[in-house]
N, C-alpha and C. Protein backbone atom coordinates (compact mmCIF):
# COMPACT_ATOMS: atom_id res chain seq x y z
N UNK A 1 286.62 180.21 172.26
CA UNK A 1 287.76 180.66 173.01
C UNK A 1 288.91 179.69 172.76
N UNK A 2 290.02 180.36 172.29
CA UNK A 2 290.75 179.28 172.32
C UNK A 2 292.02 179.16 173.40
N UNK A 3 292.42 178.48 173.94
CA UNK A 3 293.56 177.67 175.24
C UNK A 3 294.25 176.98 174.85
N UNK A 4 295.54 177.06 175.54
CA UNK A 4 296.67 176.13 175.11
C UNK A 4 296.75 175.73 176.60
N UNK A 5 297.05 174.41 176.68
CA UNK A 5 297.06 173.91 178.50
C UNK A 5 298.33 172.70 177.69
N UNK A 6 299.64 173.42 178.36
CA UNK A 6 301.09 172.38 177.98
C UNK A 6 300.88 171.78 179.12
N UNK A 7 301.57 170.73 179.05
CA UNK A 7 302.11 169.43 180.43
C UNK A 7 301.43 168.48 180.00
N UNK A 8 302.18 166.99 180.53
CA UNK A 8 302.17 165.44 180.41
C UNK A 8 301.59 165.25 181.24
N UNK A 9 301.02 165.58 182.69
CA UNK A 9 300.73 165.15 183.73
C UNK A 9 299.41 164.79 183.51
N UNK A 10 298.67 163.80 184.88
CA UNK A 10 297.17 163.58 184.58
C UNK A 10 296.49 164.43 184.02
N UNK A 11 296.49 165.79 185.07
CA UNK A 11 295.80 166.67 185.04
C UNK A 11 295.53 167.77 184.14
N UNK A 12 297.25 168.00 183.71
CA UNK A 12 296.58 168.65 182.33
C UNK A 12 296.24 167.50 181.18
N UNK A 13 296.00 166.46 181.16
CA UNK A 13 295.13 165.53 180.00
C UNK A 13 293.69 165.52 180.71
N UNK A 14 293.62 165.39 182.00
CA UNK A 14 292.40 165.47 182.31
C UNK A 14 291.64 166.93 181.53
N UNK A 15 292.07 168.44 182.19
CA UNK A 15 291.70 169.50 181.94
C UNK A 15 291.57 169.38 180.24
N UNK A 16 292.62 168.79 179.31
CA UNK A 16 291.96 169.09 178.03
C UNK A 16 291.03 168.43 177.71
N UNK A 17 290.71 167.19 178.20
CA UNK A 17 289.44 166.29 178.04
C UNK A 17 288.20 167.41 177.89
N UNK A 18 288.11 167.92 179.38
CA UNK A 18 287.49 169.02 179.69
C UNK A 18 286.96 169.68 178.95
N UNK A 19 288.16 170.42 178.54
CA UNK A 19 287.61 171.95 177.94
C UNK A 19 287.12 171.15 176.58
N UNK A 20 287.79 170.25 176.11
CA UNK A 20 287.20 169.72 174.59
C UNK A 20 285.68 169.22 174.41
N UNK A 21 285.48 169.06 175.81
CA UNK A 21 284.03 168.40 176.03
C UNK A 21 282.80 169.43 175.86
N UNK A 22 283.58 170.34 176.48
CA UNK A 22 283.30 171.91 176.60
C UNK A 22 283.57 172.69 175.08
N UNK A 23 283.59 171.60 173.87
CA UNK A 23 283.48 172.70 173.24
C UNK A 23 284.91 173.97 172.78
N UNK A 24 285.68 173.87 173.70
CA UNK A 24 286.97 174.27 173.86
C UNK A 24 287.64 174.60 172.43
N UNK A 25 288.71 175.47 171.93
CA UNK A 25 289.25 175.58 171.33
C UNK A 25 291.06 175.47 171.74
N UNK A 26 291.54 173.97 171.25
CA UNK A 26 292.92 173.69 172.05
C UNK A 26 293.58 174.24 171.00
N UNK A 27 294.33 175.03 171.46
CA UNK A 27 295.63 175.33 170.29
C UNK A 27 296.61 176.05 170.97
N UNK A 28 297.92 175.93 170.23
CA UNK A 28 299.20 176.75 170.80
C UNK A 28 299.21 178.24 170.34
N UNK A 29 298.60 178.06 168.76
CA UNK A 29 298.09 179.24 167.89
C UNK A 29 297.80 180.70 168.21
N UNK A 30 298.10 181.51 168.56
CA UNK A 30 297.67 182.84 168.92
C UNK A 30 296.51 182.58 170.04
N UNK A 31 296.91 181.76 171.02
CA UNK A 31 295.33 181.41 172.28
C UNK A 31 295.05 182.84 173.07
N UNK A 32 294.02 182.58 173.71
CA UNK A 32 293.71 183.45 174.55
C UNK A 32 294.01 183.47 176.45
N UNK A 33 294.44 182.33 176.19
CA UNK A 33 295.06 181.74 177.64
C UNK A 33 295.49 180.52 177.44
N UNK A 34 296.82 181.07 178.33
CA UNK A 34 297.53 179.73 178.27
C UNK A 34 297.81 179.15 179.83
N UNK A 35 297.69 177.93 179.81
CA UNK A 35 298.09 177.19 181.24
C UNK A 35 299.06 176.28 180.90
N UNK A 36 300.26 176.41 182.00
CA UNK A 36 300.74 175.43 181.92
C UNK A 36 300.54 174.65 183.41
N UNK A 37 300.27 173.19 183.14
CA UNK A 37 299.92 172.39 184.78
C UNK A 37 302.15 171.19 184.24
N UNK A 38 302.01 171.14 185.52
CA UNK A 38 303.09 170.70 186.16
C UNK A 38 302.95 169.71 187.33
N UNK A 39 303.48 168.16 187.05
CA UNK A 39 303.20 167.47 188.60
C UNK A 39 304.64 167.81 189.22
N UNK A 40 304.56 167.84 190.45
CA UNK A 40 305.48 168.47 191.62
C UNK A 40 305.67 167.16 193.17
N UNK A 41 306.69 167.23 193.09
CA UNK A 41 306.70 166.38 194.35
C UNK A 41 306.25 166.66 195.66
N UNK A 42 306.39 168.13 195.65
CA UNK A 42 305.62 168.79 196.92
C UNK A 42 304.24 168.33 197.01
N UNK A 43 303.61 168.18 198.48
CA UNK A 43 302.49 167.83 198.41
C UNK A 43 301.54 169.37 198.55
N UNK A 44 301.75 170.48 198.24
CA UNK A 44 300.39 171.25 198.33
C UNK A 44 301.26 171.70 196.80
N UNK A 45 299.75 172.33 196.41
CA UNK A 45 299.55 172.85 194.76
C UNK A 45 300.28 173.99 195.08
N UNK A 46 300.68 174.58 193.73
CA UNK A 46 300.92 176.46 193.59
C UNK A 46 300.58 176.88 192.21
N UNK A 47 300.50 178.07 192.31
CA UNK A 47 299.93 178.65 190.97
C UNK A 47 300.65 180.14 190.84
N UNK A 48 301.47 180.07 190.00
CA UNK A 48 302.34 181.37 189.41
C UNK A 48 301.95 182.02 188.40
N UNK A 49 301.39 183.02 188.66
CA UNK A 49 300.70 184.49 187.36
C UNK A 49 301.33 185.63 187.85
N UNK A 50 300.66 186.57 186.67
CA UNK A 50 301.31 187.80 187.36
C UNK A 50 299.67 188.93 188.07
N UNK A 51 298.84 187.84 188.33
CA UNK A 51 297.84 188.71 189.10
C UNK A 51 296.11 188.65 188.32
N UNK A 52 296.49 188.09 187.09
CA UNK A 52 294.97 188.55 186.11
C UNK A 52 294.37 187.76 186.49
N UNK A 53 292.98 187.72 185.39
CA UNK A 53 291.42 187.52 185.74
C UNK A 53 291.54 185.70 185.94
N UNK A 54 292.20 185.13 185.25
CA UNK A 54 292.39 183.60 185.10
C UNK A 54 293.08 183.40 186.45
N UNK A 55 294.21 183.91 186.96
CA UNK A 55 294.60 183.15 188.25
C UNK A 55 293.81 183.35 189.39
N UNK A 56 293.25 184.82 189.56
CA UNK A 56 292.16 184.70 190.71
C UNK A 56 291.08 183.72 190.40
N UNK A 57 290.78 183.64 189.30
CA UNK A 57 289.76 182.54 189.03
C UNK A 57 290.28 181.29 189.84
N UNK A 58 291.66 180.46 189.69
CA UNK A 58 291.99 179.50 189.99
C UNK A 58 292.18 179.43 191.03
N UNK A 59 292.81 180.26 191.85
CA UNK A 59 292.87 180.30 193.14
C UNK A 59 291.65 180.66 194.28
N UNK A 60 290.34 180.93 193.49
CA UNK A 60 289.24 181.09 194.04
C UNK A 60 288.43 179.74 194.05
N UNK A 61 288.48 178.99 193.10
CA UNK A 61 288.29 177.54 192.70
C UNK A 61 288.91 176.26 193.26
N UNK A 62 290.12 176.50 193.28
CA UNK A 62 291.53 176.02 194.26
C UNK A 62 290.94 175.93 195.77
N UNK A 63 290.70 176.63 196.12
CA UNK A 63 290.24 177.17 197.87
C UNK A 63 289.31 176.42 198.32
N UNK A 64 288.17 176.11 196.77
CA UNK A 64 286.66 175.42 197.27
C UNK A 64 287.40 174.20 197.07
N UNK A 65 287.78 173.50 196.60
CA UNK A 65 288.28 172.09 195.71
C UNK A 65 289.14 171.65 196.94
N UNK A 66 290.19 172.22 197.86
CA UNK A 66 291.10 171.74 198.62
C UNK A 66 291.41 172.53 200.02
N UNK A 67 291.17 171.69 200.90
CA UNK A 67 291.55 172.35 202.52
C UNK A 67 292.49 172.46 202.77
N UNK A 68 293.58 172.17 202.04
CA UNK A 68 295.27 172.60 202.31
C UNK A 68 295.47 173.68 202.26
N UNK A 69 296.94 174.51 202.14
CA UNK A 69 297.07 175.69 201.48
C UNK A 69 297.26 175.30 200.08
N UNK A 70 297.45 176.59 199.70
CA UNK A 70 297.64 176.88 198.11
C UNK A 70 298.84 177.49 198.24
N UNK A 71 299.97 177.02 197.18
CA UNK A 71 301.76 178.09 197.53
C UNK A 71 301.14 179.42 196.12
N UNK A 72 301.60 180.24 196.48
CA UNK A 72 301.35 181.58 195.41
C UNK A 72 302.80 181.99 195.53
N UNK A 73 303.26 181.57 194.11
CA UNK A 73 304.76 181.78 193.37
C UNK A 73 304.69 183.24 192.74
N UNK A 74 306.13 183.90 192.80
CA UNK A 74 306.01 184.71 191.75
C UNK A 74 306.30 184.19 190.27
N UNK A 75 305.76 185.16 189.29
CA UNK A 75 305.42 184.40 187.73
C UNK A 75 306.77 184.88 187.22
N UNK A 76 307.21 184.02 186.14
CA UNK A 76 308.60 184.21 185.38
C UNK A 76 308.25 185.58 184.55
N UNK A 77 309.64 185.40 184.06
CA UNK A 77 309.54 186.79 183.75
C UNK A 77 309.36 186.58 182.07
N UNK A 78 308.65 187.62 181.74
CA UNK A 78 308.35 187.48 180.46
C UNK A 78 306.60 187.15 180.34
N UNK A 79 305.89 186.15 181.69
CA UNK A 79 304.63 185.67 181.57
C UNK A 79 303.80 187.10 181.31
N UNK A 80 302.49 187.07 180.62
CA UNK A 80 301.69 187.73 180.88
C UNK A 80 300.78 187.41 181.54
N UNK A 81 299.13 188.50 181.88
CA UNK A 81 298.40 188.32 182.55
C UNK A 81 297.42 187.49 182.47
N UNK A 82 297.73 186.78 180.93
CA UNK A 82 296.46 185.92 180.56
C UNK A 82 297.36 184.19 180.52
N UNK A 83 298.36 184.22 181.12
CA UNK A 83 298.99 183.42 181.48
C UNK A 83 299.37 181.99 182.66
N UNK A 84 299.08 181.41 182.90
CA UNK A 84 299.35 180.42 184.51
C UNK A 84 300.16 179.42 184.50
N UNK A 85 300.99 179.16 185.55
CA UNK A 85 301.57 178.31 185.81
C UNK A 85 301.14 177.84 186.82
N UNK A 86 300.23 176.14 186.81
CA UNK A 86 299.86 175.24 188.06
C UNK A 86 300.55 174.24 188.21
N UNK A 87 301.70 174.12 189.87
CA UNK A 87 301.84 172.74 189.83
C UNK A 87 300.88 172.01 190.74
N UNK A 88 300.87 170.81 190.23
CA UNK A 88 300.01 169.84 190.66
C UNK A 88 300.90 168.91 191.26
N UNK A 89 300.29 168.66 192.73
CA UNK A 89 300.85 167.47 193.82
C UNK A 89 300.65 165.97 192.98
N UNK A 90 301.38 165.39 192.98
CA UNK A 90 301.68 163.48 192.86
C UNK A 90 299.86 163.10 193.50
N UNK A 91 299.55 163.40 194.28
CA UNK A 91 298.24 162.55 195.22
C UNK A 91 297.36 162.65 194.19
N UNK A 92 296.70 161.90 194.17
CA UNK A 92 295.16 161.90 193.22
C UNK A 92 294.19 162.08 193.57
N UNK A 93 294.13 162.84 195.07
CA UNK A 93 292.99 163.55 195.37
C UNK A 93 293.32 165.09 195.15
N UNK A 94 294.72 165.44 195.31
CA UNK A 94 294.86 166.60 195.54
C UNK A 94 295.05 166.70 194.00
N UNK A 95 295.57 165.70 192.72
CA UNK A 95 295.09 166.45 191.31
C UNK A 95 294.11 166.81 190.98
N UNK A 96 292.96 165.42 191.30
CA UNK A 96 291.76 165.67 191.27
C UNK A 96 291.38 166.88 191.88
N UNK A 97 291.87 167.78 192.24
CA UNK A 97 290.83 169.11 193.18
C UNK A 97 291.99 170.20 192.37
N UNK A 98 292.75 169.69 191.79
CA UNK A 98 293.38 170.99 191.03
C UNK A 98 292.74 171.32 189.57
N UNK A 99 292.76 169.80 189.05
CA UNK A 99 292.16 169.96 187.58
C UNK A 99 290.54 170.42 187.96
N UNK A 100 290.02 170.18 188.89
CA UNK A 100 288.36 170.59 188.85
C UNK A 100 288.45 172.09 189.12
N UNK A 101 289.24 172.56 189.87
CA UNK A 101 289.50 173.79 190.39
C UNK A 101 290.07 174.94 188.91
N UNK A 102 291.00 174.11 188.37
CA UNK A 102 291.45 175.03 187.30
C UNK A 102 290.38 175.48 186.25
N UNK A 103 289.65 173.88 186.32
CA UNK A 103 288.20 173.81 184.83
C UNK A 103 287.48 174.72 185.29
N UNK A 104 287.05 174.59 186.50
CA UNK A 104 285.55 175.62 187.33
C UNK A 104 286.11 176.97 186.67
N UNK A 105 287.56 177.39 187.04
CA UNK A 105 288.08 178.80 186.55
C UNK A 105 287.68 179.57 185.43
N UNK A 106 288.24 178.22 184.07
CA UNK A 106 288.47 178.63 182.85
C UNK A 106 287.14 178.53 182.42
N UNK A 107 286.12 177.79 182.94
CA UNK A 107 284.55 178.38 182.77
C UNK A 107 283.79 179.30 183.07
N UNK A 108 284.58 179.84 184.40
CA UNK A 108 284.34 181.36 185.06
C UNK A 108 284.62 182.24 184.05
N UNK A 109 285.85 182.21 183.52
CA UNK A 109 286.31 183.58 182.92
C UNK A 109 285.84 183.67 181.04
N UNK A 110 285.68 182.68 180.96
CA UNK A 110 285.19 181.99 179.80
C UNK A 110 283.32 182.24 179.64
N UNK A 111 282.75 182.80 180.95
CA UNK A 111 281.48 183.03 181.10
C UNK A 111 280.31 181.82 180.96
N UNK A 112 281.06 180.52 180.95
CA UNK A 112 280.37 179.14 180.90
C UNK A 112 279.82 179.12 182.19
N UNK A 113 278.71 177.66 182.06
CA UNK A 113 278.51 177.16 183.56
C UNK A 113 279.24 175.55 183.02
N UNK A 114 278.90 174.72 183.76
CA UNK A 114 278.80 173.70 184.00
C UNK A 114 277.91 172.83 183.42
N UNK A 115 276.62 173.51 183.74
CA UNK A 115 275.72 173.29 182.85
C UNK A 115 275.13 173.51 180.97
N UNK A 116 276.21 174.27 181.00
CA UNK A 116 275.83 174.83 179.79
C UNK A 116 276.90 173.68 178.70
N UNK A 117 277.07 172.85 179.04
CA UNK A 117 278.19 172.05 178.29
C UNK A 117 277.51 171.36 176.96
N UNK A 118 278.01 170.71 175.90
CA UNK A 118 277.51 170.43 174.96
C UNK A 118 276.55 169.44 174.58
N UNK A 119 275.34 169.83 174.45
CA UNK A 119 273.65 169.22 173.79
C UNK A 119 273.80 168.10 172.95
N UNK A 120 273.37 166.87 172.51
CA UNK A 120 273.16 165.83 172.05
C UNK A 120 271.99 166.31 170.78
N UNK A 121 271.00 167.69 171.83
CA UNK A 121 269.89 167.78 171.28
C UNK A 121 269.77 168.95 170.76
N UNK A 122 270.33 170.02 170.73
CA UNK A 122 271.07 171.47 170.73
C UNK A 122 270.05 171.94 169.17
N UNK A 123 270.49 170.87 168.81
CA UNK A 123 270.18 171.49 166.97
C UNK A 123 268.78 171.01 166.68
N UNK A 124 268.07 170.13 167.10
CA UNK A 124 266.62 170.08 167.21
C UNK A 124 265.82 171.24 167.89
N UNK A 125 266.22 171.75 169.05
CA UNK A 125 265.87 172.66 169.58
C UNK A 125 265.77 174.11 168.69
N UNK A 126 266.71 174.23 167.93
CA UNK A 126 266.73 175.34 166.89
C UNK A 126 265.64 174.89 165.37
N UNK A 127 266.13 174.11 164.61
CA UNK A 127 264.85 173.25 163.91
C UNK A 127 263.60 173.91 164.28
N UNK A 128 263.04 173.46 165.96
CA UNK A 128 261.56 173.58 166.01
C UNK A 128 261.24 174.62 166.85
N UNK A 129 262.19 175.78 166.69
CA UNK A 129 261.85 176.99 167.20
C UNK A 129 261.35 177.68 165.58
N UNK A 130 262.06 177.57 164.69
CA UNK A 130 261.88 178.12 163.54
C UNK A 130 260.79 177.44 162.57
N UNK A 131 260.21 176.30 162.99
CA UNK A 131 259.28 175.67 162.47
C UNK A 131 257.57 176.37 163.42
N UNK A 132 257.77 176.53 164.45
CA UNK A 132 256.53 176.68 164.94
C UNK A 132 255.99 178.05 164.37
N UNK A 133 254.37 178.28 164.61
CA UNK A 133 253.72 179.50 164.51
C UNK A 133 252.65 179.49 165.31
């Protein structure tokens, strides 16, 4: 799958750590979703889409991650549905619960777990499936 996640902020360097760890495909290139994260002086997060499968993801993720509210912007014009705009609060608890919140998402819609992240041992496991009888 490939993602483009723009912004300087922690959090989107955190989130590409992420998804790269994950295996991820980062590119600006014809992606399949794009995020942009944003730090904001306001102290609660917001997230501007125009409604698709990736922002309910985030804002369902968002909800578990943080007891504040969440601001729900309308999306610029021109965004599509495979599109997001997150800003992220200055606090480093409340980035921390945006970038975990956004990752949990893009693994939701992406059909990942958490668990399923990348093997050390992955390719032995294949080896001695095809070796046994």
């Amino acid at each position: 799958m490939r993602i483009h996640v723009s912004g300087e902020c922690a959090a989107a360097k955190a989130l590409r750590g992420y998804l790269r760890k994950h295996d991820f495909h980062l590119t600006a290139h014809a992606p399949d979703w794009v995020i942009h994260m944003e730090e904001t002086a306001a102290g609660i997060p917001a997230v501007a889409g125009v409604g698709g499968e990736l922002e309910q993801a985030i804002l369902k993720h968002m909800r578990k991650q943080t007891a504040g509210s969440i601001e729900l912007r309308t999306a610029r014009e021109g965004m599509s549905d495979r599109e997001v705009r997150v800003l992220v609060p200055a606090g480093d608890q409340e980035s921390k619960a945006v970038e975990t919140g956004v990752f949990r998402a893009v693994l939701e819609v992406a059909k990942q777990s958490v668990s399923n992240g990348p093997s050390r041992f992955g390719w032995w496991k294949t080896i001695l499936k095809g070796k046994s009888k």
